[in-house]
PDB file of N, CA and C in Angstrom:
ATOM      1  N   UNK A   1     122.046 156.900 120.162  1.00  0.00           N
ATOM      2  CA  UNK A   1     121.841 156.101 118.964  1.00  0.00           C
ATOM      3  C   UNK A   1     121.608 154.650 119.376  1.00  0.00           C
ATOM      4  N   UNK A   2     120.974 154.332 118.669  1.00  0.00           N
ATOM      5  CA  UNK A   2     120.180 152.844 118.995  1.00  0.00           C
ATOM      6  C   UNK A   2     121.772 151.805 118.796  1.00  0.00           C
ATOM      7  N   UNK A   3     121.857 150.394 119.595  1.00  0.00           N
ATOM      8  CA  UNK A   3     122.863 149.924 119.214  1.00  0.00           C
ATOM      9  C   UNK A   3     122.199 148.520 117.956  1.00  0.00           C
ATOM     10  N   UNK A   4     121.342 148.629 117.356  1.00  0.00           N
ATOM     11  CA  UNK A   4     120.973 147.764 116.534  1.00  0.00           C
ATOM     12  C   UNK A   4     120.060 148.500 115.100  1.00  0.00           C
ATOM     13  N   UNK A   5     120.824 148.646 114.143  1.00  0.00           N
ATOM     14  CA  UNK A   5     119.941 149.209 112.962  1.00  0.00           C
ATOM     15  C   UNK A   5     118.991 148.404 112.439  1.00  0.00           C
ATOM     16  N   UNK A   6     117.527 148.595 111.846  1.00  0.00           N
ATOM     17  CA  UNK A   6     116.886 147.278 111.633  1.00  0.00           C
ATOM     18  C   UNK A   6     116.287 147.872 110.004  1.00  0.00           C
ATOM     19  N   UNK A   7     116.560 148.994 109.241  1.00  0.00           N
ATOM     20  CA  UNK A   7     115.662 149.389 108.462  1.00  0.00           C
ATOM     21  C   UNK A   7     114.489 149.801 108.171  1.00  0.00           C
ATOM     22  N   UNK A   8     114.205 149.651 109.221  1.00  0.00           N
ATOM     23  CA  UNK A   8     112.708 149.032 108.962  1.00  0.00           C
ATOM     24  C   UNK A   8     111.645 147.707 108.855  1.00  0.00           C
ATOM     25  N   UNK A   9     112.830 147.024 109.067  1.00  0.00           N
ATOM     26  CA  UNK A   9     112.371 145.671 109.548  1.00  0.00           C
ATOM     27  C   UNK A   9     112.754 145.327 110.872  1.00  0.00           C
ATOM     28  N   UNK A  10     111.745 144.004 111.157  1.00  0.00           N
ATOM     29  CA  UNK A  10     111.636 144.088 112.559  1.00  0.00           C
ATOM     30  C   UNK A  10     111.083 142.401 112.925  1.00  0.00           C
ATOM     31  N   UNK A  11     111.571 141.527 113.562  1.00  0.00           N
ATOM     32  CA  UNK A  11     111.197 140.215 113.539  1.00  0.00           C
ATOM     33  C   UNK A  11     111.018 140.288 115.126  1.00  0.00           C
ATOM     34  N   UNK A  12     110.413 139.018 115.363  1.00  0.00           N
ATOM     35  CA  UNK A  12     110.116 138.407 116.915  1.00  0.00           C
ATOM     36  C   UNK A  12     109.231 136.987 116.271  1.00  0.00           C
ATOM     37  N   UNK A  13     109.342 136.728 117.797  1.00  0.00           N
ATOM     38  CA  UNK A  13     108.903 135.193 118.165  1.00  0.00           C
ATOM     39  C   UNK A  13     107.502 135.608 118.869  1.00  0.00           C
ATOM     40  N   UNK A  14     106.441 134.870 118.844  1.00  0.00           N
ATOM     41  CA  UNK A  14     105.410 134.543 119.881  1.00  0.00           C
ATOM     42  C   UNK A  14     104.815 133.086 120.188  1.00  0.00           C
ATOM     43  N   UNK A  15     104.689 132.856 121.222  1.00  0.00           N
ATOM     44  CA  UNK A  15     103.914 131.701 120.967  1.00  0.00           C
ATOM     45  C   UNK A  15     102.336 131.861 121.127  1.00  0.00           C
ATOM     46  N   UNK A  16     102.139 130.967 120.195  1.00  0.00           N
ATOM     47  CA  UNK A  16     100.741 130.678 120.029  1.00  0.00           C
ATOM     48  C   UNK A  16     100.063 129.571 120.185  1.00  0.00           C
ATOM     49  N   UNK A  17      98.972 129.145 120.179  1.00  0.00           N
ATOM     50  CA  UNK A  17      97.873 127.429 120.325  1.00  0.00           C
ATOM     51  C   UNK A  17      98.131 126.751 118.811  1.00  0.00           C
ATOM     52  N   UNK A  18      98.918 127.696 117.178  1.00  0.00           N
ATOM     53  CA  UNK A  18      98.674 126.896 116.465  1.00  0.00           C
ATOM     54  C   UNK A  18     100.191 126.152 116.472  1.00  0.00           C
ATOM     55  N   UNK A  19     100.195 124.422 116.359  1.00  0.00           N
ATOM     56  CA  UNK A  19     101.260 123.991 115.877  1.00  0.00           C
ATOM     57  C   UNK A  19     102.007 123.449 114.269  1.00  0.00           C
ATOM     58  N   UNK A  20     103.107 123.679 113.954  1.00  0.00           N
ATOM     59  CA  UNK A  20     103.518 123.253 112.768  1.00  0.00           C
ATOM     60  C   UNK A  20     103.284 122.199 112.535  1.00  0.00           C
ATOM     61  N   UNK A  21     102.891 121.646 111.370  1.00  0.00           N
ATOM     62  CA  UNK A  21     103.167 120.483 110.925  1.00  0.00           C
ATOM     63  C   UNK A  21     104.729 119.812 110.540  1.00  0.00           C
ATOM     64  N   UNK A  22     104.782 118.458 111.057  1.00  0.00           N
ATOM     65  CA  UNK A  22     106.584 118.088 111.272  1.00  0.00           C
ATOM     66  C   UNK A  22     106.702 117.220 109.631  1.00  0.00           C
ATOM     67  N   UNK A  23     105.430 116.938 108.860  1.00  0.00           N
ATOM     68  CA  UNK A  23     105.554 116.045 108.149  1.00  0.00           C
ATOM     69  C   UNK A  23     104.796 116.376 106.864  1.00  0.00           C
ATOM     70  N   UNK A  24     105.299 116.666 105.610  1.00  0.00           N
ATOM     71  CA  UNK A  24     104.447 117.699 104.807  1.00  0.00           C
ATOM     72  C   UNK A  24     104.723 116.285 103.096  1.00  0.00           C
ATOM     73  N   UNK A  25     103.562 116.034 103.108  1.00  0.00           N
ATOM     74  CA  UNK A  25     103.084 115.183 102.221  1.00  0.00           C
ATOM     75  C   UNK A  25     102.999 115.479 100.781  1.00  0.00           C
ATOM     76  N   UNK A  26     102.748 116.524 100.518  1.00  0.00           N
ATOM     77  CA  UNK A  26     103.473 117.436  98.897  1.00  0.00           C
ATOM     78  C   UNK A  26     103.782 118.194  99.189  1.00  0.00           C
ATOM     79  N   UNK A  27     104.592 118.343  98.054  1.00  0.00           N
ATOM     80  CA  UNK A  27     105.366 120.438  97.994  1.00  0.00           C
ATOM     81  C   UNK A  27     104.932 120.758  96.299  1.00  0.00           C
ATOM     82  N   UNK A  28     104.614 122.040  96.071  1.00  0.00           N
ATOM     83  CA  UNK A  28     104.172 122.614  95.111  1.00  0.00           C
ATOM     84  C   UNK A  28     105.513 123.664  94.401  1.00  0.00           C
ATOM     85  N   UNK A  29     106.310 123.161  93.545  1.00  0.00           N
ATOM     86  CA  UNK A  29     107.131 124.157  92.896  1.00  0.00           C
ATOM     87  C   UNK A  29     106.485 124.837  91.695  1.00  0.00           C
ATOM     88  N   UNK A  30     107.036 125.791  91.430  1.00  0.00           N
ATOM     89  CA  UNK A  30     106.064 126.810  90.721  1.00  0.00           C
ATOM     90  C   UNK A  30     107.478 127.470  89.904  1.00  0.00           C
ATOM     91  N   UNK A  31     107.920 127.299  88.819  1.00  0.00           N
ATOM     92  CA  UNK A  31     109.171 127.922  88.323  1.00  0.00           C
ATOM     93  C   UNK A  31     108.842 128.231  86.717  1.00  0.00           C
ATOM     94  N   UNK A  32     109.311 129.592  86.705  1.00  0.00           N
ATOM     95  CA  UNK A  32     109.025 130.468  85.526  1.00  0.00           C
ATOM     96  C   UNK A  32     110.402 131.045  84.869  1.00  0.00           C
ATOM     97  N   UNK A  33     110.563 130.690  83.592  1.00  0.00           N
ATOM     98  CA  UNK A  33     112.237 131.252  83.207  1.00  0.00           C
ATOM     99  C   UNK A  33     111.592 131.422  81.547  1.00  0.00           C
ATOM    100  N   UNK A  34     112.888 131.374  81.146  1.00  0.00           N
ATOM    101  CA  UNK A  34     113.032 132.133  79.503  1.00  0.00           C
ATOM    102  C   UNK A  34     114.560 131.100  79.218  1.00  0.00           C
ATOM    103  N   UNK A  35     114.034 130.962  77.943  1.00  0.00           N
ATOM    104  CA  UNK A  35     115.388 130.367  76.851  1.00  0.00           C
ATOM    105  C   UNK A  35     115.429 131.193  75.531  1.00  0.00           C
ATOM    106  N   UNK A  36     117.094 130.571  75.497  1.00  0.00           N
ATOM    107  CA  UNK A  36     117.399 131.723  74.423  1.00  0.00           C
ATOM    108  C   UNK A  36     117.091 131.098  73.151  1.00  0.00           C
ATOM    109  N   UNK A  37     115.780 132.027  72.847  1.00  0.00           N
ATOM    110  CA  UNK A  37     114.972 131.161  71.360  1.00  0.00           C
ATOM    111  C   UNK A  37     115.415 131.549  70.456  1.00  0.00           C
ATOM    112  N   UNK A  38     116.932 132.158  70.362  1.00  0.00           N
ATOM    113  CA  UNK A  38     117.401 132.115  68.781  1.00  0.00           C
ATOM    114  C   UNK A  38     117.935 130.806  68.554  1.00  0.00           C
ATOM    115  N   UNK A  39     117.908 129.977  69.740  1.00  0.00           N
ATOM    116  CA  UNK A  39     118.994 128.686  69.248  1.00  0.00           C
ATOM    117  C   UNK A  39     117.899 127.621  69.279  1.00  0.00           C
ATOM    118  N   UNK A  40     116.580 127.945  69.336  1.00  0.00           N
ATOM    119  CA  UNK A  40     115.563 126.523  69.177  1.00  0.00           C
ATOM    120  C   UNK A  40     115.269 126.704  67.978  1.00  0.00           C
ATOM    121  N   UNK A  41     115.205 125.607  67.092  1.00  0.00           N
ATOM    122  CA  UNK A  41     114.917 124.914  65.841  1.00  0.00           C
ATOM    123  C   UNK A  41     113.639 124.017  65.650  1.00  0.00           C
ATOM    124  N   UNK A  42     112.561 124.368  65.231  1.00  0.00           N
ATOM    125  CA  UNK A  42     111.092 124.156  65.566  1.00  0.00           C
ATOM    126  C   UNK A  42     110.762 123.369  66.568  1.00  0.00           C
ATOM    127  N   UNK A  43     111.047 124.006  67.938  1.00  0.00           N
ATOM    128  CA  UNK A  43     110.461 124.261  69.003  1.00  0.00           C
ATOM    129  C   UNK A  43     109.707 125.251  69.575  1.00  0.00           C
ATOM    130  N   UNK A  44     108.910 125.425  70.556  1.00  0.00           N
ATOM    131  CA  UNK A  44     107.887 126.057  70.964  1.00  0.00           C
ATOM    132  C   UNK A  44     108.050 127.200  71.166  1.00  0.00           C
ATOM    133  N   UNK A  45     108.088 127.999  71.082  1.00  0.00           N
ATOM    134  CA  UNK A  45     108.804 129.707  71.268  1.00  0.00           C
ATOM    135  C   UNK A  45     107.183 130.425  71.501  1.00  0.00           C
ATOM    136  N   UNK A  46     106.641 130.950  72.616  1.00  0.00           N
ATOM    137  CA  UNK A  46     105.870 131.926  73.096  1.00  0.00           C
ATOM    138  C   UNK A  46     104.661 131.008  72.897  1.00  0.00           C
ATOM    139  N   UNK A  47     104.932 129.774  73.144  1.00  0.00           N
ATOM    140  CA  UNK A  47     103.927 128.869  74.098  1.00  0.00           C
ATOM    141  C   UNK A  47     104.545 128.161  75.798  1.00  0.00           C
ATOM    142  N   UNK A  48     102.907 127.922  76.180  1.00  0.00           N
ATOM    143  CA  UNK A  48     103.153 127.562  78.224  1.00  0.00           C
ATOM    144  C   UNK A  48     103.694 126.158  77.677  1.00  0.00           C
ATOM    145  N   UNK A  49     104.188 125.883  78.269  1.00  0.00           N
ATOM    146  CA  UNK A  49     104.787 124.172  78.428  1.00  0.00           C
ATOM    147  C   UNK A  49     105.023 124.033  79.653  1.00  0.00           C
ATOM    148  N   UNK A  50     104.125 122.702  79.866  1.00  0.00           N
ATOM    149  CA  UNK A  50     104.121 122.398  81.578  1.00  0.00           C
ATOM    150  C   UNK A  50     104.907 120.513  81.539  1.00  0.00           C
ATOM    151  N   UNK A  51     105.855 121.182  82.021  1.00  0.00           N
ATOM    152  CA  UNK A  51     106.797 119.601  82.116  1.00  0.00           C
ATOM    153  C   UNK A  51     106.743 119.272  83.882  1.00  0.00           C
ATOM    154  N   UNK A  52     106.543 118.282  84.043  1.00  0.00           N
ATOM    155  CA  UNK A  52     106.447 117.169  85.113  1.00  0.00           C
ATOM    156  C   UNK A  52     107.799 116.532  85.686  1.00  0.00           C
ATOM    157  N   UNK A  53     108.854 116.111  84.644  1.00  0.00           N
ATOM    158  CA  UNK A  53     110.186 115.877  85.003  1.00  0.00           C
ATOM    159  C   UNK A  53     110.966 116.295  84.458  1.00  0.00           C
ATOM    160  N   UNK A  54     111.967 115.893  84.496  1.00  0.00           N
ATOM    161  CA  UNK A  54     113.368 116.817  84.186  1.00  0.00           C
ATOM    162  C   UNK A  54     113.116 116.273  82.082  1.00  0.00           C
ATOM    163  N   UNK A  55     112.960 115.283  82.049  1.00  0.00           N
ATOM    164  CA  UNK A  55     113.161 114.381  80.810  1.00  0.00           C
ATOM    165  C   UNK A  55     111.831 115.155  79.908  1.00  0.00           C
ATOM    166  N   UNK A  56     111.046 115.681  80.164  1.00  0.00           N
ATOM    167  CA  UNK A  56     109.750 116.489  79.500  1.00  0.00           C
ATOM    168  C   UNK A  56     110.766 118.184  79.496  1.00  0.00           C
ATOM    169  N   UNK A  57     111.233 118.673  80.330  1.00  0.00           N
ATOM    170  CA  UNK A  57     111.569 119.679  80.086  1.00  0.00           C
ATOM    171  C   UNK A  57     112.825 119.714  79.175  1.00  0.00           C
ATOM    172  N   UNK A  58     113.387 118.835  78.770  1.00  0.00           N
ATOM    173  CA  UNK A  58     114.605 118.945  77.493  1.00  0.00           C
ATOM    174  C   UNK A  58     114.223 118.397  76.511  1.00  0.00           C
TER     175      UNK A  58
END
């Protein structure tokens, strides 16, 4: 019997010619949820709303 179970998964290292970048100039969040629309009071219920900061999303 093997002394390491893996599932079926299976990782390693290689090296390669491409390098990481150390310094990353935007990041893209992407977040999708649900509220409980019995308690909104003519607010938007089964429309997209795209908020930018915290102060647009409340």
């Amino acid at each position: 019997m093997a002394g390491q179970i893996t599932h079926g998964v299976q990782t390693g290292k290689l090296t390669t010619s491409i390098s990481t970048p150390n310094v990353a100039s935007s990041g893209v969040i992407f977040a999708v949820g649900t509220a409980p629309v019995q308690m909104v009071e003519g607010g938007k219920i089964n429309e997209v709303v795209m908020a930018n900061n915290y102060a647009e999303a409340v």
